[in-house]
C-alpha atoms as a PDB file:
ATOM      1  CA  UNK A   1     -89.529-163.836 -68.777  1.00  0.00           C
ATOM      2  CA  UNK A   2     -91.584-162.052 -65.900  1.00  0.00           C
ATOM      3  CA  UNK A   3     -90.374-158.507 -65.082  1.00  0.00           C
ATOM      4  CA  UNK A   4     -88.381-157.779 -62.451  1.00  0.00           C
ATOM      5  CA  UNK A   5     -90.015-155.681 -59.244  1.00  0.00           C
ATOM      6  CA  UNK A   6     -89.796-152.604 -59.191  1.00  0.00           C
ATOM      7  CA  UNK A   7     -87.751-151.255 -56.113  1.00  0.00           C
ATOM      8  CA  UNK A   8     -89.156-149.808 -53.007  1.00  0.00           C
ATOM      9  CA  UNK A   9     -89.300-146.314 -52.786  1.00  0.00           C
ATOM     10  CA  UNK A  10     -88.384-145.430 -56.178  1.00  0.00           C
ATOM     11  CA  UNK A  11     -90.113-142.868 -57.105  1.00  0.00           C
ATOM     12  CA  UNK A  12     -90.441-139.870 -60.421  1.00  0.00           C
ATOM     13  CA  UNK A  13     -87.648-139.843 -62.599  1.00  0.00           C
ATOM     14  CA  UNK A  14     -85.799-142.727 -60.974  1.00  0.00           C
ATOM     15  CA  UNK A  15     -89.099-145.090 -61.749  1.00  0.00           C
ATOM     16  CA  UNK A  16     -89.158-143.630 -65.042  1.00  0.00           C
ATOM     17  CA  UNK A  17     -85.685-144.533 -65.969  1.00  0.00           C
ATOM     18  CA  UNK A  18     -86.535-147.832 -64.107  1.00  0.00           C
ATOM     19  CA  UNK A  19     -89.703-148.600 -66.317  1.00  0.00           C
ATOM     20  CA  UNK A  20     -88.037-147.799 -69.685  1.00  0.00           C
ATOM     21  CA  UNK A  21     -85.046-150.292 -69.052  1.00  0.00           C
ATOM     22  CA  UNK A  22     -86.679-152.760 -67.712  1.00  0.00           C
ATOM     23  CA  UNK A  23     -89.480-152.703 -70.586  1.00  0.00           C
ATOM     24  CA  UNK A  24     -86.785-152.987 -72.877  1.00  0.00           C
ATOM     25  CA  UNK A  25     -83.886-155.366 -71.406  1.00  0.00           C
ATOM     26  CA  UNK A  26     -83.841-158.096 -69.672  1.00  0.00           C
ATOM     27  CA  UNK A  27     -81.080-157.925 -66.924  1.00  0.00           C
ATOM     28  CA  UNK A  28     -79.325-160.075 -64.629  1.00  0.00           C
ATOM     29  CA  UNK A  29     -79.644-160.006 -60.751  1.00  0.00           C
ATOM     30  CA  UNK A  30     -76.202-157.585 -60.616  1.00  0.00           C
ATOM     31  CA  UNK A  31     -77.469-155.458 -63.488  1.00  0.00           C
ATOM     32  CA  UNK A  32     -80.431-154.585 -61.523  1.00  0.00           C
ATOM     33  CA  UNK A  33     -78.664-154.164 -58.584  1.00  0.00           C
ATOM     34  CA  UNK A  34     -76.273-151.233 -60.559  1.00  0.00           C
ATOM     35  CA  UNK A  35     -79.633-149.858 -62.390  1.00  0.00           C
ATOM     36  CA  UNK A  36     -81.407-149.672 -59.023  1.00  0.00           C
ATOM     37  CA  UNK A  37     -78.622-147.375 -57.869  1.00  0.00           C
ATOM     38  CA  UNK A  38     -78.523-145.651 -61.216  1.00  0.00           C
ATOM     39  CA  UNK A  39     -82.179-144.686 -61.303  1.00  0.00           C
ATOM     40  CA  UNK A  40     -82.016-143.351 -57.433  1.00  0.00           C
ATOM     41  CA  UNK A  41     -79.390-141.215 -58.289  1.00  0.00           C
ATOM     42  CA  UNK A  42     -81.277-140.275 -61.218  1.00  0.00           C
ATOM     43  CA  UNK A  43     -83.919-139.071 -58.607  1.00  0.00           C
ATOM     44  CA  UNK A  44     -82.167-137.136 -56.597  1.00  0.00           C
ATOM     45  CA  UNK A  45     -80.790-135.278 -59.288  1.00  0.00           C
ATOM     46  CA  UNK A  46     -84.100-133.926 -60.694  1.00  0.00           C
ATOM     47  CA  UNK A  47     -84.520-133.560 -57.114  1.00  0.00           C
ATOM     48  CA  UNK A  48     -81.890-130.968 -56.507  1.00  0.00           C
ATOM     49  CA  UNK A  49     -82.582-129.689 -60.298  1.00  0.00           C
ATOM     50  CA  UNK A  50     -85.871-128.564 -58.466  1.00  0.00           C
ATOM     51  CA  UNK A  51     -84.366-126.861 -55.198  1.00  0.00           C
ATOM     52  CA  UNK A  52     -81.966-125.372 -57.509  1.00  0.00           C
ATOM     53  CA  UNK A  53     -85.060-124.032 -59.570  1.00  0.00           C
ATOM     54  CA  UNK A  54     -86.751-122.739 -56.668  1.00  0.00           C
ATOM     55  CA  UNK A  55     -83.888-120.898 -54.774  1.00  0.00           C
ATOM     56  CA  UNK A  56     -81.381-119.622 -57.735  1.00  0.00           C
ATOM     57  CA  UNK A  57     -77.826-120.646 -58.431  1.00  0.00           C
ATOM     58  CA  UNK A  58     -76.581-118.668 -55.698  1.00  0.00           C
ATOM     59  CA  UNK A  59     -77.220-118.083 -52.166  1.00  0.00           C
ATOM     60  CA  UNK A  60     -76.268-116.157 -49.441  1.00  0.00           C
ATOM     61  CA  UNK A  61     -73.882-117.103 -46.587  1.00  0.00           C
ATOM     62  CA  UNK A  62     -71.682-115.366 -44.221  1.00  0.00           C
ATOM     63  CA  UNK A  63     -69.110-114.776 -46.715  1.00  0.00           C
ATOM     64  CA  UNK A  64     -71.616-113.777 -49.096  1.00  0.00           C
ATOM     65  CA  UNK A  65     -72.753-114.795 -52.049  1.00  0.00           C
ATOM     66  CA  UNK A  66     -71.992-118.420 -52.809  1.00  0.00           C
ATOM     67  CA  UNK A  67     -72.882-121.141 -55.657  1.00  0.00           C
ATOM     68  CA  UNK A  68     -76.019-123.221 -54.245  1.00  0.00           C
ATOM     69  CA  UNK A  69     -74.904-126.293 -52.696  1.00  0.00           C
ATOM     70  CA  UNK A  70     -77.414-128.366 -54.486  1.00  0.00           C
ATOM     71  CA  UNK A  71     -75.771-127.115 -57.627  1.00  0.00           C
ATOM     72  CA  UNK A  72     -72.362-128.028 -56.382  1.00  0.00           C
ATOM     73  CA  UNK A  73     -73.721-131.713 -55.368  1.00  0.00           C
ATOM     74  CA  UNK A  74     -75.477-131.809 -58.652  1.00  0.00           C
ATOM     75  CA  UNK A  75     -72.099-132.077 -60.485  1.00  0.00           C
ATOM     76  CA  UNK A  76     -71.338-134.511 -58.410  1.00  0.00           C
ATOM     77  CA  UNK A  77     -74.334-136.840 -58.736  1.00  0.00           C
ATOM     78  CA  UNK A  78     -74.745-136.220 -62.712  1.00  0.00           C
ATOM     79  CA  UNK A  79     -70.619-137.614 -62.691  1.00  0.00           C
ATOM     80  CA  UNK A  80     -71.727-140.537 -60.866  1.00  0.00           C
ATOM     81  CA  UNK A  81     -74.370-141.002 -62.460  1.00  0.00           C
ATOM     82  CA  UNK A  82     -72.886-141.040 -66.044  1.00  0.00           C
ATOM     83  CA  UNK A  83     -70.452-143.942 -64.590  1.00  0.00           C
ATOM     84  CA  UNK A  84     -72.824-145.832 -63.470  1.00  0.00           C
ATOM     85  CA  UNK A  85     -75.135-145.484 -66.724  1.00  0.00           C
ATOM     86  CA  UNK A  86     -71.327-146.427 -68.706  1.00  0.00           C
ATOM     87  CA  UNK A  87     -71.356-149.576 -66.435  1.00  0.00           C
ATOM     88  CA  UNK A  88     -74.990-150.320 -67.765  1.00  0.00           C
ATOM     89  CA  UNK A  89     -74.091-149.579 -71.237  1.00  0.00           C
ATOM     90  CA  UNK A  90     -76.745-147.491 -71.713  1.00  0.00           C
ATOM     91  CA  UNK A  91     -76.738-144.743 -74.108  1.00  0.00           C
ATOM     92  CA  UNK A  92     -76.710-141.234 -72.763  1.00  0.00           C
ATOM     93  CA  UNK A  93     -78.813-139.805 -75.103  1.00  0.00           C
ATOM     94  CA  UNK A  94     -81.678-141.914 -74.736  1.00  0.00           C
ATOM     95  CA  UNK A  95     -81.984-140.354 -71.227  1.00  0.00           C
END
């Protein structure tokens, strides 16, 4: 059975999750649909992993000090993220 395509615009650790699952499983059209979102949200996690590398954990606002609010969004993504990997069945420690 051919591969599936790889989504547009997916891109560094999204495509990476893509690749690996996709080497490995063969999934049906609404599997892909939920890994597709799954490995875009994987993205933009490393992505605000990075901005969260670069400027600190905290940052300064008119009240002072706060937490980053790419940290604060990161909790959110990784929560969504580990529901939507649950839906997939995939096992979070292969990730």
């Amino acid at each position: 059975m051919p591969k599936p395509q790889t989504p547009d615009n997916l891109e560094g650790a999204g495509l990476d999750l893509w690749k690996s699952i996709t080497d490995e499983f063969h999934l049906a059209p609404p599997e892909l649909a939920l890994l597709e979102e799954t490995c875009r949200v994987r993205t933009r996690i490393s992505e605000l992993d990075s901005i969260v590398a670069t400027d600190g954990l905290m940052t300064e606002s008119a009240q002072g000090p706060r937490v980053h609010p790419a940290l604060v969004e990161t909790r959110q993504q990784r929560l969504l993220y580990a529901k939507l990997a649950a839906q997939l069945r995939i096992p979070m420690d292969d990730l």
